[in-house]
N, C-alpha and C. Protein backbone atom coordinates (compact mmCIF):
# COMPACT_ATOMS: atom_id res chain seq x y z
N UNK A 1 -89.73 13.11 24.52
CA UNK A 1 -89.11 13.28 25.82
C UNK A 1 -89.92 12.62 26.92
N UNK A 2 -91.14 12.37 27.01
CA UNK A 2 -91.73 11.95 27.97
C UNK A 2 -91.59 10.18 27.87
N UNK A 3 -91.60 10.04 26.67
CA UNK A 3 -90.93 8.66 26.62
C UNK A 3 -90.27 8.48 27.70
N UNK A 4 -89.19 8.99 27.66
CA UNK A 4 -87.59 8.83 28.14
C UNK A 4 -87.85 8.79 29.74
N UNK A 5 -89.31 9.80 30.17
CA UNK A 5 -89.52 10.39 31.72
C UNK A 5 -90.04 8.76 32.57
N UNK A 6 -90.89 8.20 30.83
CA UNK A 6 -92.00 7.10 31.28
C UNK A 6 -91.11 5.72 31.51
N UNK A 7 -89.87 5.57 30.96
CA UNK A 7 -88.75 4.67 30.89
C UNK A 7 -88.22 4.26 32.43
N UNK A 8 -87.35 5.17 32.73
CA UNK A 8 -86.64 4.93 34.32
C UNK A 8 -87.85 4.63 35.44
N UNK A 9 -88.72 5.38 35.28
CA UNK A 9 -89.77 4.72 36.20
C UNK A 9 -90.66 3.80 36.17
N UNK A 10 -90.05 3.29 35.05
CA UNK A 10 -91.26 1.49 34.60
C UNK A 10 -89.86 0.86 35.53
N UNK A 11 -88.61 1.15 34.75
CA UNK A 11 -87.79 -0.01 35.34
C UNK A 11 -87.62 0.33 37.02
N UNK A 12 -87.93 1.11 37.43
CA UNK A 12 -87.35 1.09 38.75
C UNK A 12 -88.39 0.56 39.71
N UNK A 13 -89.50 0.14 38.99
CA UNK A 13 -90.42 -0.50 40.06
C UNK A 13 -90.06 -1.80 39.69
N UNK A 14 -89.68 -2.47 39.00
CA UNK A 14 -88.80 -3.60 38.87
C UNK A 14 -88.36 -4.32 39.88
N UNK A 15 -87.17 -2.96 40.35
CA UNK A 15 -86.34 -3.25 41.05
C UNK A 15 -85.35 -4.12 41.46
N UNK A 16 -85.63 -5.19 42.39
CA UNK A 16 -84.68 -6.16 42.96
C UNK A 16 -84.59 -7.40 42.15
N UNK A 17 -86.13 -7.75 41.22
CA UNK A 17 -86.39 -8.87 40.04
C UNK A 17 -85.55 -8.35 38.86
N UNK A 18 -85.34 -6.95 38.80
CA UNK A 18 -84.44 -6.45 37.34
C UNK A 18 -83.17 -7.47 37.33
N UNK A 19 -82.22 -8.01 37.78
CA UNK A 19 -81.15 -8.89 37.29
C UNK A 19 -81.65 -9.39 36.72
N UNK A 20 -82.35 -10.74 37.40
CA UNK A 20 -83.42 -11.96 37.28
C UNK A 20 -83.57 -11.94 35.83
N UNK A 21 -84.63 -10.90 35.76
CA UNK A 21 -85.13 -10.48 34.12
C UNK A 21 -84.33 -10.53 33.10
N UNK A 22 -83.02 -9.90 33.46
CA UNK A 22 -82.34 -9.12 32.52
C UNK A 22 -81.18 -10.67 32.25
N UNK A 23 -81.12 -11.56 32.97
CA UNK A 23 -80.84 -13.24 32.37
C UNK A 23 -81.65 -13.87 32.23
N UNK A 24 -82.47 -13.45 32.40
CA UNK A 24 -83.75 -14.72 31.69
C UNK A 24 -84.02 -14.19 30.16
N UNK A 25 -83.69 -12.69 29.96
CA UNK A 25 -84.32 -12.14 28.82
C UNK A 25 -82.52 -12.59 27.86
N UNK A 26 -81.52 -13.09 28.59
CA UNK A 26 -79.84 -13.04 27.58
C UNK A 26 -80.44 -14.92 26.81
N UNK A 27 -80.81 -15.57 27.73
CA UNK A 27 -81.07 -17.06 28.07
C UNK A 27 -82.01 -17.22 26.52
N UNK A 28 -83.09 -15.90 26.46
CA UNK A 28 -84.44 -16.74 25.37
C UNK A 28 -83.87 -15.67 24.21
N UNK A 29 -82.96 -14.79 24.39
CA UNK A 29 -82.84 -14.12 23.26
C UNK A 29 -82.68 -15.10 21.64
N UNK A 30 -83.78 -14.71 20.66
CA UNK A 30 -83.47 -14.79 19.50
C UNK A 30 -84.73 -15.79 18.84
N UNK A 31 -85.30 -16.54 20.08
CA UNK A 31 -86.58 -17.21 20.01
C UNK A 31 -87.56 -17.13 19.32
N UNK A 32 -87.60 -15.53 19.16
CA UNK A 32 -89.30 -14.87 18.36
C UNK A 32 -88.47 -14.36 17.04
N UNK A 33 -87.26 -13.95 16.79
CA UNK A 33 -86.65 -13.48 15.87
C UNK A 33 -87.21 -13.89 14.39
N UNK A 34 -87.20 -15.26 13.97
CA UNK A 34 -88.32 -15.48 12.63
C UNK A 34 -89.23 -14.63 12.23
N UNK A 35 -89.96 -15.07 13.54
CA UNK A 35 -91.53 -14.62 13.96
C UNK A 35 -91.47 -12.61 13.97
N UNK A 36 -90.96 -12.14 14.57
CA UNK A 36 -90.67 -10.93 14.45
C UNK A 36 -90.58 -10.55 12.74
N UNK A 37 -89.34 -10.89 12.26
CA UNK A 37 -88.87 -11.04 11.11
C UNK A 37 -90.43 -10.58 9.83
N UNK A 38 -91.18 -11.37 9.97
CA UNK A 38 -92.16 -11.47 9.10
C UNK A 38 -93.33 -10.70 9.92
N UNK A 39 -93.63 -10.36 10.78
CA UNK A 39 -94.53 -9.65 11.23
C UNK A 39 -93.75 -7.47 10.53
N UNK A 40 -92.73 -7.40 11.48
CA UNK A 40 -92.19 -6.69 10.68
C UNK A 40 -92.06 -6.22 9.37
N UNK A 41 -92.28 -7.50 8.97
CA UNK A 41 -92.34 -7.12 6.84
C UNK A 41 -93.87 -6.80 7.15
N UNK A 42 -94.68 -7.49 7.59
CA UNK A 42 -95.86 -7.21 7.25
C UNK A 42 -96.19 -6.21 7.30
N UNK A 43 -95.69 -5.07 8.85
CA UNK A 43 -95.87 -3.93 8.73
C UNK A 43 -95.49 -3.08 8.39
N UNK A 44 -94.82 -3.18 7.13
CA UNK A 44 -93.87 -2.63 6.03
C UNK A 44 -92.51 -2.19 6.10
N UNK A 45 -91.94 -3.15 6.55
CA UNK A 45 -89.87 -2.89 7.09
C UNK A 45 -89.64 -4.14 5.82
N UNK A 46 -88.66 -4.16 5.74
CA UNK A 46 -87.69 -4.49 4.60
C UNK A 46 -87.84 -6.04 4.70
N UNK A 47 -87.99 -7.09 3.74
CA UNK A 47 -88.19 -8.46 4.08
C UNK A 47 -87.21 -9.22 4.58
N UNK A 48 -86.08 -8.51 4.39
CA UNK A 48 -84.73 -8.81 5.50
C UNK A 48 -84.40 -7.83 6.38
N UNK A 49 -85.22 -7.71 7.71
CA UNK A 49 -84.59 -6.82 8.32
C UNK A 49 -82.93 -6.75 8.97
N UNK A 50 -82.58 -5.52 9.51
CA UNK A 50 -81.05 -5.87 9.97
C UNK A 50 -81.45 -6.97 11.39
N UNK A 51 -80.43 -7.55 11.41
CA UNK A 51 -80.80 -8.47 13.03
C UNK A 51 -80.73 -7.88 14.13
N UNK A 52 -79.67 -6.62 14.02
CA UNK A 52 -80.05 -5.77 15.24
C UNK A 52 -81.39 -5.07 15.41
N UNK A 53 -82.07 -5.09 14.33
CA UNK A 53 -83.47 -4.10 14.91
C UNK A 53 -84.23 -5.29 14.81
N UNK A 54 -84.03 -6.45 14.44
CA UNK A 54 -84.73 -7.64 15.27
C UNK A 54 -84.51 -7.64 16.42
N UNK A 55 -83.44 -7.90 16.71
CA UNK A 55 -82.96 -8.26 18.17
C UNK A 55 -83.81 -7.10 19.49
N UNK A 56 -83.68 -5.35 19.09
CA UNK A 56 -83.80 -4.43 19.55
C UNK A 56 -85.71 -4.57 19.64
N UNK A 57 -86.53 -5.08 18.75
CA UNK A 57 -87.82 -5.52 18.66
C UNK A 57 -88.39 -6.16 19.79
N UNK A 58 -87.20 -7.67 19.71
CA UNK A 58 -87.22 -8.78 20.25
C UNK A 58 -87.20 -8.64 22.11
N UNK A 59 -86.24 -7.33 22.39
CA UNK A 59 -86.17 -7.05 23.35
C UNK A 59 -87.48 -6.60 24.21
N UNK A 60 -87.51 -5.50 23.12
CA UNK A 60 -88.75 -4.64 23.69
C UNK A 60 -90.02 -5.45 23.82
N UNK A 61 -90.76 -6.37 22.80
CA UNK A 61 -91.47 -7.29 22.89
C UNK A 61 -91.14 -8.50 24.27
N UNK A 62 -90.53 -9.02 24.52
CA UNK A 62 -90.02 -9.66 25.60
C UNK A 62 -89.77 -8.66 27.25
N UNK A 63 -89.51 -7.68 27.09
CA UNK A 63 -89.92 -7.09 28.19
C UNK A 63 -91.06 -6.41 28.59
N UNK A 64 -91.74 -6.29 27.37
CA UNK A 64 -93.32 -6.37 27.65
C UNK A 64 -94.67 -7.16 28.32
N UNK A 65 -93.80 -8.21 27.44
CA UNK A 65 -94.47 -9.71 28.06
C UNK A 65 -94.30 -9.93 29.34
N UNK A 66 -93.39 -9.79 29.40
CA UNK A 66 -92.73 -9.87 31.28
C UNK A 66 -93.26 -9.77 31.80
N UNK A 67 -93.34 -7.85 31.69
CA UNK A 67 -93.69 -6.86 33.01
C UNK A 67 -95.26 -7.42 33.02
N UNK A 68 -95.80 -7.36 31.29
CA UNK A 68 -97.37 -7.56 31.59
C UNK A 68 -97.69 -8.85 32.53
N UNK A 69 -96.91 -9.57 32.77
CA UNK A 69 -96.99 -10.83 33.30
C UNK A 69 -96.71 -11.02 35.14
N UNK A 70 -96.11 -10.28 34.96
CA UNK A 70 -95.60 -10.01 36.41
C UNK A 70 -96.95 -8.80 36.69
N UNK A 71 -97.19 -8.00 36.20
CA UNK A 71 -98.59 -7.22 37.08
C UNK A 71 -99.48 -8.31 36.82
N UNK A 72 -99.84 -8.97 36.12
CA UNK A 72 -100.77 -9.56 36.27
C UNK A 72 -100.78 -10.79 37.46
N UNK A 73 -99.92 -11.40 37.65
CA UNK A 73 -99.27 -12.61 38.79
C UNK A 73 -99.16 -11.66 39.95
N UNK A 74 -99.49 -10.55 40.43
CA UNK A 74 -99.33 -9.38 41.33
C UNK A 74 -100.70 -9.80 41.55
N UNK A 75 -101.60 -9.34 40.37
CA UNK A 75 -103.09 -9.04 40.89
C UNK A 75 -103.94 -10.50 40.81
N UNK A 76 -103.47 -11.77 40.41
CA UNK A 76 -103.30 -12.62 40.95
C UNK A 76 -102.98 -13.59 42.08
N UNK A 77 -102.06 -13.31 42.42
CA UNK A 77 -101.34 -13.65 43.85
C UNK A 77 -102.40 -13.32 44.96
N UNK A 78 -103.28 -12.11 44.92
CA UNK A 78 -104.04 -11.58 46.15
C UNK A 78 -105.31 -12.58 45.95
N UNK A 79 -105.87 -13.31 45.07
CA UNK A 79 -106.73 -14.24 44.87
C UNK A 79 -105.85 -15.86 45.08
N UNK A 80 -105.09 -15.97 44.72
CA UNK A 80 -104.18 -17.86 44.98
C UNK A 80 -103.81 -18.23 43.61
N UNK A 81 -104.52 -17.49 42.61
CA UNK A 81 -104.43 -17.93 41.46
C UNK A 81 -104.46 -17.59 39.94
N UNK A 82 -103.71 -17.53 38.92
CA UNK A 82 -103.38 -16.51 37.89
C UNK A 82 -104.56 -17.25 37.28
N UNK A 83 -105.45 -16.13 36.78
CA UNK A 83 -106.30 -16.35 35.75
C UNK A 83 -106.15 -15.22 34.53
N UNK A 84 -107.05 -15.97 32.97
CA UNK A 84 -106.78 -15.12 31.75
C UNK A 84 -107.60 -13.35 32.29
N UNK A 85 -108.58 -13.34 32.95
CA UNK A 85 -109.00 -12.53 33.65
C UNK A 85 -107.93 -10.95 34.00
N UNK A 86 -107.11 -11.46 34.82
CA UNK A 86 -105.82 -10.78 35.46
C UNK A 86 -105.22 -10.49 34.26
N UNK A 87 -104.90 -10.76 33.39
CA UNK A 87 -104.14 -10.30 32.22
C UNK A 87 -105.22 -9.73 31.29
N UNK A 88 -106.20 -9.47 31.45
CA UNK A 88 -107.13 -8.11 30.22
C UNK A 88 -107.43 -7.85 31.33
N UNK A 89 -107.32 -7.87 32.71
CA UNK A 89 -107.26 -6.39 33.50
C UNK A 89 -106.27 -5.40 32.95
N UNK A 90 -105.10 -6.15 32.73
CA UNK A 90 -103.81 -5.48 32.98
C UNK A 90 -104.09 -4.68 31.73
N UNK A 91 -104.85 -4.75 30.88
CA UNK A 91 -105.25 -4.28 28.94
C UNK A 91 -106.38 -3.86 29.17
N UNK A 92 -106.77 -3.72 30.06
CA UNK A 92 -108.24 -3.02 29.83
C UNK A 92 -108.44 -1.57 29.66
N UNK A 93 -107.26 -0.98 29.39
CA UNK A 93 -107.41 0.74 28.79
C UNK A 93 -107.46 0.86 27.70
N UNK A 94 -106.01 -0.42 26.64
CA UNK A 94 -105.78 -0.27 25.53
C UNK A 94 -106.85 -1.23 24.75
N UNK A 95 -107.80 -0.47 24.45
CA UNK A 95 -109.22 -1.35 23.74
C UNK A 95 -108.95 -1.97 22.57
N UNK A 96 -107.98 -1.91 21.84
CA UNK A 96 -107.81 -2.62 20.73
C UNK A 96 -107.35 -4.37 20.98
N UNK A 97 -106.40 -3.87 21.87
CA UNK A 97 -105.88 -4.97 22.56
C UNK A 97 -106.64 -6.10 23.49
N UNK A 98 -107.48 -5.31 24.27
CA UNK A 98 -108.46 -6.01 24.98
C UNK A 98 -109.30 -6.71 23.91
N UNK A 99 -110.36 -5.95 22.75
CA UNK A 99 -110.82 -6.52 21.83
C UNK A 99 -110.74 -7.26 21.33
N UNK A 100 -109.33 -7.80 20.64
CA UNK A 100 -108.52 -8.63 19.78
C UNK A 100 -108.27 -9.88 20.81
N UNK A 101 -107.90 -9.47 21.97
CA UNK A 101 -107.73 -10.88 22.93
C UNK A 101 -109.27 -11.67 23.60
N UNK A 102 -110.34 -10.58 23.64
CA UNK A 102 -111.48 -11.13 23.52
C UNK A 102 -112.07 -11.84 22.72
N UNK A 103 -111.90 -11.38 21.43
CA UNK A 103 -112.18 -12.34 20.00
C UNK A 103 -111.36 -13.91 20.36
N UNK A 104 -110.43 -13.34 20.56
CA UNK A 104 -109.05 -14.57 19.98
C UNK A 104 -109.71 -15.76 21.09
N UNK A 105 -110.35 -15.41 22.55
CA UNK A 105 -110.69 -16.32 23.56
C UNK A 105 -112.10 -17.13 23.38
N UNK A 106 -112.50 -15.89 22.21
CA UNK A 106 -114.13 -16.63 22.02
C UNK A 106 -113.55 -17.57 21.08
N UNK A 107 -112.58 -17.34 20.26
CA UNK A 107 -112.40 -18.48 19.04
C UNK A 107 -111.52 -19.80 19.24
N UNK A 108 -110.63 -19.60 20.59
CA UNK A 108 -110.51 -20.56 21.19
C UNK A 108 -111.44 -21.69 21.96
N UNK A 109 -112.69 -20.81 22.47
CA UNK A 109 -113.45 -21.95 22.93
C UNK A 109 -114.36 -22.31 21.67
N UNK A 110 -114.71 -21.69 21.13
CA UNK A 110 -115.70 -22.24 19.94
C UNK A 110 -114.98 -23.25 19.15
N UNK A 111 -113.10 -23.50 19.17
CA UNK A 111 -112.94 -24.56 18.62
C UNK A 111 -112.41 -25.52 19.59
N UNK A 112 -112.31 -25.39 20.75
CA UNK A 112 -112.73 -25.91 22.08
C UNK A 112 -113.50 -27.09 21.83
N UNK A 113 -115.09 -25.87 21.92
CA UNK A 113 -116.14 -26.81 21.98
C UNK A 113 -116.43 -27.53 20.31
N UNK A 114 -116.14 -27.22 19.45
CA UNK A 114 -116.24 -28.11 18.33
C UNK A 114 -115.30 -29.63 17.99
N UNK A 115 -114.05 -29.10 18.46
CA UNK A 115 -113.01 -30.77 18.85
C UNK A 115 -113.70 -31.52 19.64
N UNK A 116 -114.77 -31.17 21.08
CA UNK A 116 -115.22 -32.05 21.68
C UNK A 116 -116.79 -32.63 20.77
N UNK A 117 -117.25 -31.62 20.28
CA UNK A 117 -118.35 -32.00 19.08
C UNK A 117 -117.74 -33.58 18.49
N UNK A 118 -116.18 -33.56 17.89
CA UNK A 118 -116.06 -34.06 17.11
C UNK A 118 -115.77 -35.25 17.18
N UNK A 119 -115.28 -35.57 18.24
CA UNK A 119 -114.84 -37.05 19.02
C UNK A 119 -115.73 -37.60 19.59
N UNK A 120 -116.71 -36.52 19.82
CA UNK A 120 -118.13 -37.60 20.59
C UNK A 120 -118.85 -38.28 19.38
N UNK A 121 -118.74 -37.31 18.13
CA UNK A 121 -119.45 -37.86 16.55
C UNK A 121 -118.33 -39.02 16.26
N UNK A 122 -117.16 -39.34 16.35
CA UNK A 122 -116.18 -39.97 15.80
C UNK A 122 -116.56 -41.55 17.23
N UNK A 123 -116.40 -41.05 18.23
CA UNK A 123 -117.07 -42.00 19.02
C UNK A 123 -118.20 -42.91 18.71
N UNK A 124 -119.50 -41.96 18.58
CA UNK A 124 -120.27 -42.92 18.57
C UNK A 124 -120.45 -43.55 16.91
N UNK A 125 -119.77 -42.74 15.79
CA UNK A 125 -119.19 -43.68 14.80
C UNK A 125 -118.63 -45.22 15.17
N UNK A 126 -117.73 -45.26 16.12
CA UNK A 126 -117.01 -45.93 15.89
C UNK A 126 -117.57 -46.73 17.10
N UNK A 127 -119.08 -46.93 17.37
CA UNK A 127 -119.82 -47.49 18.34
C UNK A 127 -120.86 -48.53 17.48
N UNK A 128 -120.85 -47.69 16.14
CA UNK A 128 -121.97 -48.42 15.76
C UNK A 128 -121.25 -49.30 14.97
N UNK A 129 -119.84 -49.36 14.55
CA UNK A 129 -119.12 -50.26 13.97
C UNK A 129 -118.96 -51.44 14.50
């Protein structure tokens, strides 16, 4: 039941952007659906799920993204500029989440900085040729 309490008052701070959303979210419907599809099996649902509880997934995942996106472009906006920062503010309660996107940023730059490792080695290869 508190679900249900925590529901109407996510969307009603929305507000006047709720249309907006609610065609931008008819426009990308079905996009992640694959992708859903097999994450779903992974976490043990049927390897064909029905497409409505894709779709119903798809939703909820996509209005997640949103909203998280829109508080974060909020607490952004008061600086000029959206940084990855502003978005693990917005996660900084749910520690798993924060964790996992911390990893995922260190392993982005570590292969970051190894592609640039690799072209400067492929460079001066192709210096001494």
């Amino acid at each position: 039941m508190s679900n249900s309490a925590a529901g109407p008052s996510s969307k009603s701070k929305a507000g006047s952007s709720q249309p907006y959303e609610t065609a931008s979210l008819k426009r990308k419907q079905g996009v992640f659906q694959k992708d859903l599809q097999h994450m779903m099996y992974g976490f043990g649902d049927d390897a064909n799920p029905l497409p409505e509880t894709v779709a119903i997934v798809e939703d909820i995942v996509m209005e997640y993204v949103t909203d998280l996106a829109h508080k974060a472009q909020d607490i952004g906006s008061k600086r000029g500029k959206l940084t990855v920062e502003d978005f693990l503010y917005q996660i900084r309660k749910d520690f798993p989440k924060l964790n996992r996107c911390r990893e995922l940023l260190s392993i982005y730059e570590e292969v970051k900085q190894a592609k640039k490792a690799f072209e400067m080695d492929v460079e001066k290869l192709a210096s001494i040729e």
